[in-house]
Protein backbone atom coordinates (compact mmCIF):
# COMPACT_ATOMS: atom_id res chain seq x y z
CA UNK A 1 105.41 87.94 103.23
CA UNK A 2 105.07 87.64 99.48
CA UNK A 3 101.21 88.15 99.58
CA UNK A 4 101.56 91.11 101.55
CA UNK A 5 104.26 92.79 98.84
CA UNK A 6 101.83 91.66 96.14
CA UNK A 7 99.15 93.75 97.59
CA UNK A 8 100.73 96.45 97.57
CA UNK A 9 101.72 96.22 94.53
CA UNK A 10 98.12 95.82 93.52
CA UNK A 11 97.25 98.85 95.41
CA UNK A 12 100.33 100.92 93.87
CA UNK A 13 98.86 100.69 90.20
CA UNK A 14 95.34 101.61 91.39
CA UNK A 15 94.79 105.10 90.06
CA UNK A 16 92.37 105.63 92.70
CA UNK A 17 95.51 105.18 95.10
CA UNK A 18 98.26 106.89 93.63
CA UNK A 19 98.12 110.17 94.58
CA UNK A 20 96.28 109.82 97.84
CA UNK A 21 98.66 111.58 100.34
CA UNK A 22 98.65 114.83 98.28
CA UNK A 23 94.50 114.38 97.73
CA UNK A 24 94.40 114.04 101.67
CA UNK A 25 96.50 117.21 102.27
CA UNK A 26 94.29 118.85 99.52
CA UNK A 27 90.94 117.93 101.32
CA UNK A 28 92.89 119.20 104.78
CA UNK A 29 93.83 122.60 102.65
CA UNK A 30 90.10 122.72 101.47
CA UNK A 31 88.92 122.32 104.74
CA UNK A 32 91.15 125.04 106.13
CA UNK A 33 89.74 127.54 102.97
CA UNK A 34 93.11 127.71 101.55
CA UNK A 35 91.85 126.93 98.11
CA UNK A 36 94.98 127.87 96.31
CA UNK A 37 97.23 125.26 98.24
CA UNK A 38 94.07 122.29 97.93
CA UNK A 39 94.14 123.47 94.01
CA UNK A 40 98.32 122.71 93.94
CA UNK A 41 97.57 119.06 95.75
CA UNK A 42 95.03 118.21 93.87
CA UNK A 43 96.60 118.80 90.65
CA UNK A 44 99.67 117.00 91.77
CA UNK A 45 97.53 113.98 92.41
CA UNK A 46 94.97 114.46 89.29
CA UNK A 47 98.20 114.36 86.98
CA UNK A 48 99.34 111.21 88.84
CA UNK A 49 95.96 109.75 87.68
CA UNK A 50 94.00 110.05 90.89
CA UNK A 51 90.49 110.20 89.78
CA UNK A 52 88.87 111.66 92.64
CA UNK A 53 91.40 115.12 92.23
CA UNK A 54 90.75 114.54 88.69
CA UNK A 55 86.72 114.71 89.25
CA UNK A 56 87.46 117.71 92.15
CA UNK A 57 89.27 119.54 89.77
CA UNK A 58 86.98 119.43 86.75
CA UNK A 59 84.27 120.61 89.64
CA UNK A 60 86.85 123.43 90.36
CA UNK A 61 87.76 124.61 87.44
CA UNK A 62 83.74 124.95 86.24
CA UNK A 63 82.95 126.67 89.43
CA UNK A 64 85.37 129.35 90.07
CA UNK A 65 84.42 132.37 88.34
CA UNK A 66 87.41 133.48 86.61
CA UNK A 67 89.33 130.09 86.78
CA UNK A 68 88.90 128.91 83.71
CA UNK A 69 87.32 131.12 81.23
CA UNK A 70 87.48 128.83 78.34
CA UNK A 71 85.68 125.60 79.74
CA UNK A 72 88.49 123.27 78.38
CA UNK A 73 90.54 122.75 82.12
CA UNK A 74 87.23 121.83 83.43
CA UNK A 75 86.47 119.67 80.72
CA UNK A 76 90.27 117.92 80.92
CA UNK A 77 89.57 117.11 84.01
CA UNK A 78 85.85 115.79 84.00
CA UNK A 79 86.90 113.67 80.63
CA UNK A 80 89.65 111.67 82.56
CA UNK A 81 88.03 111.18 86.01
CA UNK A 82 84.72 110.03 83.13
CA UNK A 83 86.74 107.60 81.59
CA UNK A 84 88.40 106.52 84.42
CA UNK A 85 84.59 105.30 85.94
CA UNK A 86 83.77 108.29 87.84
CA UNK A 87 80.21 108.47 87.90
CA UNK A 88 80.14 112.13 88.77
CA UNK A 89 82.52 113.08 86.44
CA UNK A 90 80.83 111.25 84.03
CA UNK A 91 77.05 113.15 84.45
CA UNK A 92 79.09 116.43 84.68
CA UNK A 93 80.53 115.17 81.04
CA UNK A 94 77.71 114.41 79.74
CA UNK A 95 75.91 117.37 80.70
CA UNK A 96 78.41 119.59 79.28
CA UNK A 97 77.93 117.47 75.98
CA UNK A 98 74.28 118.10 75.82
CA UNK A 99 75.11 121.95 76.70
CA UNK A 100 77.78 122.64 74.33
CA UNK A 101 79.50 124.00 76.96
CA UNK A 102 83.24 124.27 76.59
CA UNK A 103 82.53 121.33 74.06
CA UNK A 104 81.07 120.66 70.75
CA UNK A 105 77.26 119.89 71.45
CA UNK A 106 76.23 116.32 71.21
CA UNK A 107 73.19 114.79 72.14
CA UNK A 108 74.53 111.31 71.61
CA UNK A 109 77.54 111.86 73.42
CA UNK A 110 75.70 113.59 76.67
CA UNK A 111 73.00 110.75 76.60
CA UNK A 112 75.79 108.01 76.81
CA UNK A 113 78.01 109.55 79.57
CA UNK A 114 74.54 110.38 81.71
CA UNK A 115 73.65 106.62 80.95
CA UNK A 116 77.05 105.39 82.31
CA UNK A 117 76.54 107.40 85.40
CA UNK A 118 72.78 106.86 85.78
CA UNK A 119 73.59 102.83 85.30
CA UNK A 120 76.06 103.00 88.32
CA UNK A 121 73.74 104.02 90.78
CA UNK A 122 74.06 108.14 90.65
CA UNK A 123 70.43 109.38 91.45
CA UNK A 124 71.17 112.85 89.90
CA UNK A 125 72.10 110.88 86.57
CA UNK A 126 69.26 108.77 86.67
CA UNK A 127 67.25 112.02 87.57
CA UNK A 128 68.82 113.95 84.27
CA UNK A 129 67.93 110.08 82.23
CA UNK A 130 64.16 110.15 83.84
CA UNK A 131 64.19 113.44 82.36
CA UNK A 132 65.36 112.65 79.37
CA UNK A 133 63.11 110.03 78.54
CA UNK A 134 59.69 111.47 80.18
CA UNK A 135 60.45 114.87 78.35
CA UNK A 136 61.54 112.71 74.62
CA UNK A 137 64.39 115.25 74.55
CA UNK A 138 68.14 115.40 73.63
CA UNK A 139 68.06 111.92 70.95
CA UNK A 140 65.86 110.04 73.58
CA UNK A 141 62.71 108.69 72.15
CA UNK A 142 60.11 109.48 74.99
CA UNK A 143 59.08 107.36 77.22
CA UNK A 144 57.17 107.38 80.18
CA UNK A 145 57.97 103.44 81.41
CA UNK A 146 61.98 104.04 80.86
CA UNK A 147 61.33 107.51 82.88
CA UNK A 148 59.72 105.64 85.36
CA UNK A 149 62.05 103.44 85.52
CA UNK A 150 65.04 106.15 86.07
CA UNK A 151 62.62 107.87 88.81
CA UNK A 152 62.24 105.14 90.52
CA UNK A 153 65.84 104.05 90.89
CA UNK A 154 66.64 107.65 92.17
CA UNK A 155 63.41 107.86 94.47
CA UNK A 156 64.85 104.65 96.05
CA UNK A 157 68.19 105.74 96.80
CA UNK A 158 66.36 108.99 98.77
CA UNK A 159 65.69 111.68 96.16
CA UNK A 160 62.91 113.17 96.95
CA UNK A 161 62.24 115.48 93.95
CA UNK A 162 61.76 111.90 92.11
CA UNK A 163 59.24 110.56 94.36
CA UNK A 164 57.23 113.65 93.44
CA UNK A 165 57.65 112.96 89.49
CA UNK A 166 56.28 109.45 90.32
CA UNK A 167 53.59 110.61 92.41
CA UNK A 168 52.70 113.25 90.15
CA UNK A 169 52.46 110.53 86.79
CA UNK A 170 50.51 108.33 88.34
CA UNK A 171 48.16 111.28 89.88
CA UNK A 172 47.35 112.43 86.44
CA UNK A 173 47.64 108.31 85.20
CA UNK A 174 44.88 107.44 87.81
CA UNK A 175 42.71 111.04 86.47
CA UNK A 176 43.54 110.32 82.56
CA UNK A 177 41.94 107.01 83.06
CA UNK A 178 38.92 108.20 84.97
CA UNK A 179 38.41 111.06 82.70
CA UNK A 180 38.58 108.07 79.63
CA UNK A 181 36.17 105.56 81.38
CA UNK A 182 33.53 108.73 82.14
CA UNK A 183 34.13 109.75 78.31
CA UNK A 184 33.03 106.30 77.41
CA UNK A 185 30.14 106.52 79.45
CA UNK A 186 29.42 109.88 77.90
CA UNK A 187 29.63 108.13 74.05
CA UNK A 188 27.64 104.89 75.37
CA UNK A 189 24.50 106.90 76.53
CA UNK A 190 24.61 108.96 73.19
CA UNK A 191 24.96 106.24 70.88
CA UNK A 192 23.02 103.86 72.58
CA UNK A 193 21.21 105.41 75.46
CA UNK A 194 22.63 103.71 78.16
CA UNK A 195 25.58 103.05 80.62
CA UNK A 196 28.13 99.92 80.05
CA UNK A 197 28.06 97.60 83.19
CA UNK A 198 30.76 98.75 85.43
């Protein structure tokens, strides 16, 4: 009997379960199109410190045109679901660092957040990371091995778009090394009149 009231005690200070019945009726209220009433539930259980309301809200609140004109609810809500281990909430934050948007810009701080994400499985972070590196934008020196490395941890979880990337490098990998061998042949046969063995 004791191990049972132990776990729930466990599961009473899990932010991820406080909250729950009013996230439930929110999803059933979201379901129905009754977006005001999901809104009021998920608030209820965001401010108990249930992160997925918390994440759904920050989505919310940067999605409805007209429901929050300054950017900072949205942010609010992204920044505690992020810090809380969303990994959603966390490539949303991140992304909104890079932007500036509602947010002082920060290239460092947007990097890190899309990192944390990326590093916890989300293909679209490790898509935005892939980017990142292959592109040498935002503070990330570039890199075409760490973008690899990004595309191919989202191509294996399904996403298509980074199957393409990868096909597409090592199409023009496979052509940038033909293009150097034949150049070499080129430079052999004017310098010295002849082809290298093959």
């Amino acid at each position: 009997h004791d191990d049972k009231q132990e776990e729930e005690e466990i599961d009473i200070n899990n932010p991820r379960v406080i909250g729950g019945k009013d996230y439930d009726q929110a999803i059933a209220y979201f379901e129905e199109k009754n977006y005001k009433e999901a809104v009021s539930c998920f608030s209820k259980a965001a401010e108990q410190g249930h992160t997925e309301s918390q994440y759904r809200l920050g989505v919310f609140y940067s999605q409805v045109q007209g429901a929050d004109q300054s950017g900072t609810e949205a942010l609010k809500w992204y920044k505690k679901a992020a810090e809380q281990g969303i990994a959603n909430a966390q490539n949303n934050l991140g992304l909104r660092y890079l932007s500036g948007n509602g947010i002082v810009q920060s290239d460092m701080e947007g990097e890190s957040w899309i990192r944390k994400a990326a590093e916890q499985g989300l293909a679209e972070a490790q898509v935005n990371l892939g980017y990142m590196y292959l592109m040498g934008e935002r503070g990330v020196a570039k890199s075409d091995t760490e973008a690899m490395k990004w595309y191919k941890k989202a191509a294996e979880q399904g996403d298509a778009s980074s199957q393409e990337i990868i096909d597409n490098f090592n199409t023009v990998l496979e052509s940038e090394q033909e293009w150097v061998k034949s150049a070499a042949e080129l430079l052999c046969r004017i310098e010295f009149g002849t082809i290298p063995n093959k």
